[in-house]
N, C-alpha and C. Protein backbone atom coordinates (compact mmCIF):
# COMPACT_ATOMS: atom_id res chain seq x y z
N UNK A 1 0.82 -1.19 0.00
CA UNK A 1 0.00 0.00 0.00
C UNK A 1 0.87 1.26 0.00
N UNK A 2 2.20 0.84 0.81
CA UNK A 2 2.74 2.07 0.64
C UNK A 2 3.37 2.64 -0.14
N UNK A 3 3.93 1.60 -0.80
CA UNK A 3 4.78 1.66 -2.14
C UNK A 3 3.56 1.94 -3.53
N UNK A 4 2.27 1.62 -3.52
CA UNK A 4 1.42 1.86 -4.43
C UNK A 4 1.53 3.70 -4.53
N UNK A 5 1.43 4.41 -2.86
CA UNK A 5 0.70 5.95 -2.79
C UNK A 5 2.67 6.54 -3.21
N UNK A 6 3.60 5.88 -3.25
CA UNK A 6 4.46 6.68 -3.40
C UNK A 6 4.83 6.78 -4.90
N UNK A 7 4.49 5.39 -5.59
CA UNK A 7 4.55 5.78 -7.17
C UNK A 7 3.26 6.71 -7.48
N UNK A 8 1.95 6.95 -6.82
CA UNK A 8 1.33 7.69 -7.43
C UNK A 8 1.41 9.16 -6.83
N UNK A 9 2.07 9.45 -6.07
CA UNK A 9 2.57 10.64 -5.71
C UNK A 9 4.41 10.97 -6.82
N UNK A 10 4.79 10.22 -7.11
CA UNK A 10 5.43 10.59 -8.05
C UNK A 10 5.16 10.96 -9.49
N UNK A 11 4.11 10.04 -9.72
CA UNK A 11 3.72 10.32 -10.72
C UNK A 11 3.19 11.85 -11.40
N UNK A 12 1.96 11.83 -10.25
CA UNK A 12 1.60 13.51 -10.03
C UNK A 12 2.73 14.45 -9.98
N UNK A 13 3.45 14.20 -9.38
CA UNK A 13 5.06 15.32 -9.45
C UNK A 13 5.09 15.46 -10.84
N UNK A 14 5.51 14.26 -11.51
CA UNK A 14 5.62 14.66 -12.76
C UNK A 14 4.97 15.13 -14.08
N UNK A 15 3.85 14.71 -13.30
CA UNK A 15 2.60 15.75 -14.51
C UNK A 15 2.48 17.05 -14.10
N UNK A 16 2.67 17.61 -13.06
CA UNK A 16 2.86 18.87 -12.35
C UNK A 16 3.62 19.67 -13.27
N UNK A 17 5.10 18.82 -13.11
CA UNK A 17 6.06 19.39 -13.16
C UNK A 17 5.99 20.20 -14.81
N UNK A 18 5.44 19.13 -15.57
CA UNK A 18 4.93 19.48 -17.09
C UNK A 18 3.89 20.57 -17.36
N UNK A 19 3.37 21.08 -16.55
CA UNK A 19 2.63 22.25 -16.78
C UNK A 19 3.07 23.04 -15.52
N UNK A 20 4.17 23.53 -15.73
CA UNK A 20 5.29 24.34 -14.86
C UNK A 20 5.08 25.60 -16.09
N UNK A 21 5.61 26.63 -16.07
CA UNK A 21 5.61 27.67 -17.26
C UNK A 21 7.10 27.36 -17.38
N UNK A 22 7.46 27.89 -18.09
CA UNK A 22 8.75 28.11 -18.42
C UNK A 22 8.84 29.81 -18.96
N UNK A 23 10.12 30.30 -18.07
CA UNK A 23 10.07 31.44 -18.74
C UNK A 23 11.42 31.93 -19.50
N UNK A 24 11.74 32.31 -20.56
CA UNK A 24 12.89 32.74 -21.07
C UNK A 24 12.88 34.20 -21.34
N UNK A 25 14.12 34.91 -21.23
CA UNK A 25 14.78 35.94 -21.67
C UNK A 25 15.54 36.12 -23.21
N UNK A 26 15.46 36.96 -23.84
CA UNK A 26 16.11 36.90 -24.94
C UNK A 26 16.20 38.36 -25.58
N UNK A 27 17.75 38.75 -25.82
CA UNK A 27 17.86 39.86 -26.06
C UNK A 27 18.93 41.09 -25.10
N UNK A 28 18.71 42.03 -25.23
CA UNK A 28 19.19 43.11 -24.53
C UNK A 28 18.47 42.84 -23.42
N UNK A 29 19.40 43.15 -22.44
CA UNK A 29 19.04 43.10 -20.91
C UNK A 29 18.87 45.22 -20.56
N UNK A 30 17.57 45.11 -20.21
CA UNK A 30 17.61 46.59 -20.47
C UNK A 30 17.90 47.19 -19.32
N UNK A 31 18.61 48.57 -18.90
CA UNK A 31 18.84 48.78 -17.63
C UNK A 31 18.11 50.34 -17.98
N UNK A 32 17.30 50.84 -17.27
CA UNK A 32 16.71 52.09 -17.40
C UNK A 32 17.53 52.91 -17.18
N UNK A 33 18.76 53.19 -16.21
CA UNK A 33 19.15 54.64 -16.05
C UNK A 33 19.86 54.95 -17.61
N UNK A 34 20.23 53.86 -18.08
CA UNK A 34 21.52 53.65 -18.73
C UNK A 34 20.90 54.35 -20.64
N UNK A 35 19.43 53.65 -20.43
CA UNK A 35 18.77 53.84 -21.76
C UNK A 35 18.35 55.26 -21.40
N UNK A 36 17.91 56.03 -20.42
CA UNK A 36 17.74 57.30 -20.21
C UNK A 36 18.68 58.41 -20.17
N UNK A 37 20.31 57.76 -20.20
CA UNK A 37 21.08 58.86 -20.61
C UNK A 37 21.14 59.42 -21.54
N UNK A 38 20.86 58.65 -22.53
CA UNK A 38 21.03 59.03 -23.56
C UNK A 38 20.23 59.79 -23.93
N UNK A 39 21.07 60.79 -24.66
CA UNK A 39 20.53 62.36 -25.15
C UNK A 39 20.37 62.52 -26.45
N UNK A 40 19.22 63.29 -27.43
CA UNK A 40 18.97 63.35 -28.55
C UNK A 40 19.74 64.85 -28.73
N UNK A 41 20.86 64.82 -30.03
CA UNK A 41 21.48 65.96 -30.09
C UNK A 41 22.88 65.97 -29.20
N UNK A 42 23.29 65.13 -28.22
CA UNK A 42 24.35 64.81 -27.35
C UNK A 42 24.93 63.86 -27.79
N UNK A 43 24.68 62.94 -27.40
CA UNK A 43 25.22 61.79 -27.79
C UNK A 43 25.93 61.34 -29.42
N UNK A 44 26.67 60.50 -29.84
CA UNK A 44 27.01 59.78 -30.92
C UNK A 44 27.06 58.94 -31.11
N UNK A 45 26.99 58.05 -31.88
CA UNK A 45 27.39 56.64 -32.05
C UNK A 45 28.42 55.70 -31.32
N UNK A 46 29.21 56.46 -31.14
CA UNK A 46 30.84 55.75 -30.06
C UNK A 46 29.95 55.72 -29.17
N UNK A 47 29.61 57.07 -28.19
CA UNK A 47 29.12 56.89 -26.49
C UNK A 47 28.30 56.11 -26.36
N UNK A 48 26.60 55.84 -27.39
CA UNK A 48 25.78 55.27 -27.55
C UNK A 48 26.63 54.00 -27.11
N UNK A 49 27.40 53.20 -27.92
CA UNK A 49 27.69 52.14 -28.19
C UNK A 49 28.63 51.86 -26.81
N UNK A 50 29.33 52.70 -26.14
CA UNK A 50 30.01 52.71 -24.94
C UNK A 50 28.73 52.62 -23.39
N UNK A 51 28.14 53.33 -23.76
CA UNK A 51 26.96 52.98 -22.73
C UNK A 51 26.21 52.08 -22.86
N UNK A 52 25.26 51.85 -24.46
CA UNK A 52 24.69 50.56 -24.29
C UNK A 52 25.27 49.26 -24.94
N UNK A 53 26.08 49.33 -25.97
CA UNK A 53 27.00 48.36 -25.71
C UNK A 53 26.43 47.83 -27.43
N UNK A 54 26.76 46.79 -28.51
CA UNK A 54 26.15 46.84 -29.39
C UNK A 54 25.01 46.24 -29.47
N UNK A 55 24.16 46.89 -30.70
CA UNK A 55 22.81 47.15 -30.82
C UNK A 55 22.49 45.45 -31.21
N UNK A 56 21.24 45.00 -31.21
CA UNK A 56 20.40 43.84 -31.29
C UNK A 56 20.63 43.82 -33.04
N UNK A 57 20.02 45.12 -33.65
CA UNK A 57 19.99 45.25 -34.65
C UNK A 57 20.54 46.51 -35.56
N UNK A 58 21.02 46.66 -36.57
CA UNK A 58 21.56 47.96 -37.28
C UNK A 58 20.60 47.87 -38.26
N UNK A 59 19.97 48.83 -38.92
CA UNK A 59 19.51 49.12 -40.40
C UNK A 59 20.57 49.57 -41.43
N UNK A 60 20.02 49.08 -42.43
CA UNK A 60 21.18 49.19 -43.30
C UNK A 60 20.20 50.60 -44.26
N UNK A 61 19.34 51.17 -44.06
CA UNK A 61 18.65 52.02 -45.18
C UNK A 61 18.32 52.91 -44.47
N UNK A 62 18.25 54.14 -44.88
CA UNK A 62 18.01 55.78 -44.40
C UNK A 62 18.83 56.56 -44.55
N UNK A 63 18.45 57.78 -44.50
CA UNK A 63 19.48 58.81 -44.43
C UNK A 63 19.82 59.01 -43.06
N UNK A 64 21.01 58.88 -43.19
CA UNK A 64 22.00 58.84 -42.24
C UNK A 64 23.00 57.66 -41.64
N UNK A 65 22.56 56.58 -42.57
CA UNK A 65 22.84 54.93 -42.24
C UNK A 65 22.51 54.58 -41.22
N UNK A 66 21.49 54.68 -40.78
CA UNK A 66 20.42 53.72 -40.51
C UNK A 66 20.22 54.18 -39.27
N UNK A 67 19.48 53.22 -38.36
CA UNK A 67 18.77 53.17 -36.94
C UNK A 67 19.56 51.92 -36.08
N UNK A 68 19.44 52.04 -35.11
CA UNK A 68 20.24 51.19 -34.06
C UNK A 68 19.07 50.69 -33.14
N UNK A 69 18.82 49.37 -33.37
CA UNK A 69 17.53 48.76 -32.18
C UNK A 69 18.31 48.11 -31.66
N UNK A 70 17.43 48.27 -30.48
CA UNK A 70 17.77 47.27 -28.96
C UNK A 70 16.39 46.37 -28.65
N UNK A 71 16.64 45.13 -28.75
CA UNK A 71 15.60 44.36 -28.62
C UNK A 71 15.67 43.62 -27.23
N UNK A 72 14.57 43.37 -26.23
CA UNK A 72 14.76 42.53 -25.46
C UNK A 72 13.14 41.70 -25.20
N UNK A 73 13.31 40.77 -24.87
CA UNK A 73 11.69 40.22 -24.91
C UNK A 73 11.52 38.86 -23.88
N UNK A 74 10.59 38.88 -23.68
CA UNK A 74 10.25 38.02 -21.93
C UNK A 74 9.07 36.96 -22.43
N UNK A 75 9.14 35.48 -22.57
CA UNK A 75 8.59 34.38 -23.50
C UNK A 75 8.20 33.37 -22.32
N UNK A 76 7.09 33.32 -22.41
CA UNK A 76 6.48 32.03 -21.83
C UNK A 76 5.91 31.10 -22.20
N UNK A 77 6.28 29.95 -21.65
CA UNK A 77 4.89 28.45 -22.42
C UNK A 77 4.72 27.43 -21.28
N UNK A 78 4.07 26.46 -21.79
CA UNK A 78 4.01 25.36 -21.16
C UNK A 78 4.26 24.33 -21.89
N UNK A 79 5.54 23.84 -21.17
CA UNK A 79 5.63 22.03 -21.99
C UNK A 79 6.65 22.33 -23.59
N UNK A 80 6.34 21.63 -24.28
CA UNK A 80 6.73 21.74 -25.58
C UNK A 80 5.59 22.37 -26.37
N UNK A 81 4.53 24.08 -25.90
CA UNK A 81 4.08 24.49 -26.49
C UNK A 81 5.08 25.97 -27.44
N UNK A 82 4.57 26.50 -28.31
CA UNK A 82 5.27 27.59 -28.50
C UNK A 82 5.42 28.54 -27.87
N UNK A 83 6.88 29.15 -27.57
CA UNK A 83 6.61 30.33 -26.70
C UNK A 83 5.71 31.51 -27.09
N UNK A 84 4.74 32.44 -26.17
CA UNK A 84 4.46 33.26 -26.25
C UNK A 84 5.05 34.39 -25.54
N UNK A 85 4.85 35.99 -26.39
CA UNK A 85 5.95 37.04 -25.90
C UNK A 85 5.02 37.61 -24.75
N UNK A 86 5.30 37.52 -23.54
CA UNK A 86 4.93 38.18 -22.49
C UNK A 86 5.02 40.00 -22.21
N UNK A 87 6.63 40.17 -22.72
CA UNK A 87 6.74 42.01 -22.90
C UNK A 87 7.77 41.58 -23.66
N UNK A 88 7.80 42.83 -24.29
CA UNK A 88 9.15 43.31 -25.44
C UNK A 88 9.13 44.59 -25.18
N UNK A 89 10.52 44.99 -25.24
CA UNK A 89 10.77 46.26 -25.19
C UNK A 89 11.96 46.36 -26.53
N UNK A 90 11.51 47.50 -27.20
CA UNK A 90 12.17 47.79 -28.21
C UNK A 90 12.96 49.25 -28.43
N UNK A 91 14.14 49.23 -28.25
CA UNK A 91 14.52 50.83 -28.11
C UNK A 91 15.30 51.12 -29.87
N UNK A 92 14.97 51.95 -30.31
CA UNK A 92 15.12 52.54 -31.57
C UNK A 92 15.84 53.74 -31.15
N UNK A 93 16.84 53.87 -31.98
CA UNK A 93 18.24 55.38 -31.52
C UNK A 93 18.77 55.65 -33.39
N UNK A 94 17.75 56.80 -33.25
CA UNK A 94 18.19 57.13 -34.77
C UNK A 94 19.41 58.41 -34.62
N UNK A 95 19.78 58.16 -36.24
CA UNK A 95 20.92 58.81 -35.80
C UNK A 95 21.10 59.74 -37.28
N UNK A 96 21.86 60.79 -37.41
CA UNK A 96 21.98 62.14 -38.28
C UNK A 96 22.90 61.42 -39.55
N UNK A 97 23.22 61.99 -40.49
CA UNK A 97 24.28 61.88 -41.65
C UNK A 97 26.28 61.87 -40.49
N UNK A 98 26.29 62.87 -39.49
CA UNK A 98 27.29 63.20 -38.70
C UNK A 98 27.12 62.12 -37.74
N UNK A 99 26.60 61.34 -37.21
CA UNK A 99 25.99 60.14 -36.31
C UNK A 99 25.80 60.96 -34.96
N UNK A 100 25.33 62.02 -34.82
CA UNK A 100 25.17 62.39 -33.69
C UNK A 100 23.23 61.79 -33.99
N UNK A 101 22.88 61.36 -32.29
CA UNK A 101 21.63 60.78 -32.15
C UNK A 101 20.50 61.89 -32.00
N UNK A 102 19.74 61.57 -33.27
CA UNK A 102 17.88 62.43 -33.52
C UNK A 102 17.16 62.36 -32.95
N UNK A 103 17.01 60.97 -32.40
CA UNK A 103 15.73 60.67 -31.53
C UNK A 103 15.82 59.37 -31.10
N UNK A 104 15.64 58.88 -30.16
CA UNK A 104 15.49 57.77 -28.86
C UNK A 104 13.68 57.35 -29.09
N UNK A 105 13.52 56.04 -29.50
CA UNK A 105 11.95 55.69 -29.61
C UNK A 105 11.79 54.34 -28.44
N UNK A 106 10.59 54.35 -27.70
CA UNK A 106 10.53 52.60 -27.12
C UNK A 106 9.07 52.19 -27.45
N UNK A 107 9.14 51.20 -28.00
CA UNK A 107 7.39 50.45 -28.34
C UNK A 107 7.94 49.10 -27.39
N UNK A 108 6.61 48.31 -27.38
CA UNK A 108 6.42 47.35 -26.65
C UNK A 108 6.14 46.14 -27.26
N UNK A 109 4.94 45.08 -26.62
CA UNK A 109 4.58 44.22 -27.14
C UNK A 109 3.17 44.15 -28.17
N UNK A 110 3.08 45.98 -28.71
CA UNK A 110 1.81 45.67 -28.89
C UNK A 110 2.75 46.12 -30.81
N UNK A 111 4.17 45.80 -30.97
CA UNK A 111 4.42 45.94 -32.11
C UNK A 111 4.78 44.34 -32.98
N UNK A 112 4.78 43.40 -31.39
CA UNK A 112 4.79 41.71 -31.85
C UNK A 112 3.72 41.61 -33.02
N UNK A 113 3.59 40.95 -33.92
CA UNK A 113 2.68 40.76 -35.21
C UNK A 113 3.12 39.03 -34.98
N UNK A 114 2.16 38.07 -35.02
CA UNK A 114 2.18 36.58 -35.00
C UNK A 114 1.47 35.99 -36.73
N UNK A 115 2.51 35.79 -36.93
CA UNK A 115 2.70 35.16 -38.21
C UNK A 115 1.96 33.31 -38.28
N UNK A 116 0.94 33.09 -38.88
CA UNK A 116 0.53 31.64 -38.54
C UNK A 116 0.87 31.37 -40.08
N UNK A 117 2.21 30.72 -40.63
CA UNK A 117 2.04 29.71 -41.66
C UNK A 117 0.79 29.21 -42.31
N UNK A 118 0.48 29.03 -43.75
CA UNK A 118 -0.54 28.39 -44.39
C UNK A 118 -0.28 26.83 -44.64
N UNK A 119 -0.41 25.96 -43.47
CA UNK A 119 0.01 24.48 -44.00
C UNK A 119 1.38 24.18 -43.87
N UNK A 120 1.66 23.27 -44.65
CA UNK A 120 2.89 22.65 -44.70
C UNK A 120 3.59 22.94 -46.20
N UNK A 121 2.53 23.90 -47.34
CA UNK A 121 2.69 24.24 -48.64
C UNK A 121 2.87 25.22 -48.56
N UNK A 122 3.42 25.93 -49.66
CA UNK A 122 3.38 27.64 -49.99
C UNK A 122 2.33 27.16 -51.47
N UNK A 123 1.17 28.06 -51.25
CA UNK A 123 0.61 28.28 -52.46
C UNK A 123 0.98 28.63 -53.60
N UNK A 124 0.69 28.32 -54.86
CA UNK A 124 1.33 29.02 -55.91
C UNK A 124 0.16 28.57 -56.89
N UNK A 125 0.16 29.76 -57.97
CA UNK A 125 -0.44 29.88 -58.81
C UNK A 125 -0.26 28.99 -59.96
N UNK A 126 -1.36 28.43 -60.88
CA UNK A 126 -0.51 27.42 -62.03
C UNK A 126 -1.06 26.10 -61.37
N UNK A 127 -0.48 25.30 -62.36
CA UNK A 127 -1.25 23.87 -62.36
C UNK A 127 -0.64 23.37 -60.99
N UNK A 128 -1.33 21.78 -60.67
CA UNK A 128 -0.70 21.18 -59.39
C UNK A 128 -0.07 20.46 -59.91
N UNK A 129 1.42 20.05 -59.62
CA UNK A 129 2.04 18.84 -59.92
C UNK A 129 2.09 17.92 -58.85
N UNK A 130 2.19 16.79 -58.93
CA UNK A 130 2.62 15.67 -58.24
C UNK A 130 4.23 15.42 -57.98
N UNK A 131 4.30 14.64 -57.03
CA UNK A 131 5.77 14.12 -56.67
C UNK A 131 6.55 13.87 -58.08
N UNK A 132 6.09 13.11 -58.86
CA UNK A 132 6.73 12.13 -60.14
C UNK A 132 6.90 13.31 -61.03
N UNK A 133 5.81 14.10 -61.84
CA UNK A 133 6.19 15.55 -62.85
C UNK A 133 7.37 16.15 -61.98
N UNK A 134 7.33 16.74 -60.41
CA UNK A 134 8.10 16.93 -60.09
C UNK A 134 9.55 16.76 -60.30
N UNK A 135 9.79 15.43 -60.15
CA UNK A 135 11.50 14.57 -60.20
C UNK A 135 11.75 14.38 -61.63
N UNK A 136 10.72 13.93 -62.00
CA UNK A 136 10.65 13.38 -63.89
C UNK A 136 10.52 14.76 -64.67
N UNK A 137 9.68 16.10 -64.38
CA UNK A 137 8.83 16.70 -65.42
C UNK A 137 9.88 17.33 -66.29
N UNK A 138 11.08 17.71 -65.56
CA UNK A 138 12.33 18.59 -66.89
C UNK A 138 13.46 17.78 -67.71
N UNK A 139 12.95 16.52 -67.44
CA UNK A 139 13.84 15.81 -68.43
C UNK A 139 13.32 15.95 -70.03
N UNK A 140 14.30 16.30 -70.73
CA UNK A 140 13.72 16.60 -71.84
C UNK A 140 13.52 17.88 -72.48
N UNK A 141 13.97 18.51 -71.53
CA UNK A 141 13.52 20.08 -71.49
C UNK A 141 14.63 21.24 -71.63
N UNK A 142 15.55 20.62 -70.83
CA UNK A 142 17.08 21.48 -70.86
C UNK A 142 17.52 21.71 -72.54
N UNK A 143 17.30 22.99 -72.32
CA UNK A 143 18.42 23.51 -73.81
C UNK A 143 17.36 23.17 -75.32
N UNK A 144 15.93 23.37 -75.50
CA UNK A 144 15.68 22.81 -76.14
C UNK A 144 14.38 23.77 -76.48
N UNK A 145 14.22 25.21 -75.54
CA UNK A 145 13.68 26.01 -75.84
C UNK A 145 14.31 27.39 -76.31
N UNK A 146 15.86 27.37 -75.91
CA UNK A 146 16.63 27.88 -76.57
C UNK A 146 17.72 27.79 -77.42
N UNK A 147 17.60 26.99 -78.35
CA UNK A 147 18.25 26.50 -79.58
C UNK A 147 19.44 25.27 -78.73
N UNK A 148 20.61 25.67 -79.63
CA UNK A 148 21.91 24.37 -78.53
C UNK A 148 22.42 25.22 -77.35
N UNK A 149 22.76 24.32 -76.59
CA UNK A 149 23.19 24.16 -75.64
C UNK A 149 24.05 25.64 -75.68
N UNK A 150 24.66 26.05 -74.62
CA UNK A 150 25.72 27.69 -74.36
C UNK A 150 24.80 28.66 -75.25
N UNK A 151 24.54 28.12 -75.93
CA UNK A 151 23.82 29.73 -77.33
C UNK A 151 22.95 30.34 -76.72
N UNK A 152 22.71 31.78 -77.65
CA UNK A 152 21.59 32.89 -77.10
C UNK A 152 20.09 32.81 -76.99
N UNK A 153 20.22 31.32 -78.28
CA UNK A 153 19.00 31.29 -78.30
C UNK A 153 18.89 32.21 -80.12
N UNK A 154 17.40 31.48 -80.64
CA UNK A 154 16.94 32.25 -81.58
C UNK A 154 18.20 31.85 -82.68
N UNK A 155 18.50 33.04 -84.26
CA UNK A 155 19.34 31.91 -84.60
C UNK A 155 20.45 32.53 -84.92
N UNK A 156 21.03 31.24 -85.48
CA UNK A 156 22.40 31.83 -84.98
C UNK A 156 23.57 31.84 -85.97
N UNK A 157 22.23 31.86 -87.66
CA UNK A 157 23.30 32.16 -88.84
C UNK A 157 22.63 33.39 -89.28
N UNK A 158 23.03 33.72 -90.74
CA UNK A 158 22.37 35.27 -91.38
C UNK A 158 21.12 35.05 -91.87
């Protein structure tokens, strides 16, 4: 009897234990005084990068070469479900043509957008093929809509 209540008290442990949350961190670890020094019109790119240290992300497009994000984000689930984002904090530090910093931005989790896949396919327009047209369908086909083989195509005397 006693050995029956101690495997079923283990057992329960371990179904417990499976709907435990799990929580992860990922990203910039944000420290407030540190993101509040920073000054729009003061600061530059070196100090920026000396105080917060390098960015999550760089943009490569804008005038001025680009924007500097700081990403950090707080993920929970249960089990082997997908994590969901609990908070994100996103700090954006744009910066001039001279890299002195324009403006300091922070959004949250209400800029997360959840992407749900269509299936296990990507749709596409046009007929359906099967596995076999697939592996089989271009034999036959190479070099044979544009005249021989290396050529431009079309022809290729006077």
């Amino acid at each position: 009897m006693r050995h029956a209540a101690l495997c079923l008290a283990l057992i329960a442990g371990i179904g417990a234990a499976g709907c435990a949350p799990l929580r992860s961190h990922q990203g910039y670890i944000v420290d407030a005084d540190l993101v509040n020094s920073v000054q729009p019109g003061v600061d530059t790119r070196q100090s920026v990068q000396q105080v917060l240290g390098t960015p999550t992300l760089a943009s490569q497009f804008g005038a001025g070469g680009g924007d500097w994000y700081y990403v950090a984000r707080d993920n929970r689930n249960y089990g082997f479900q997908t994590p969901r984002v609990r908070e994100q904090i996103t700090l954006q530090i744009s910066f001039d043509p001279a890299g002195t910093v324009t403006a300091v931005r922070r959004s949250g989790v209400d800029q997360v957008a959840r992407v749900s896949p269509y299936g296990k396919t990507t749709p596409t327009l046009g007929r359906q093929r099967g596995f076999f047209e697939d592996l089989f369908g271009n034999i036959g086909t190479v070099g044979a809509a544009g005249g021989p083989a290396g050529g431009a195509g079309g022809r290729t005397g006077p």
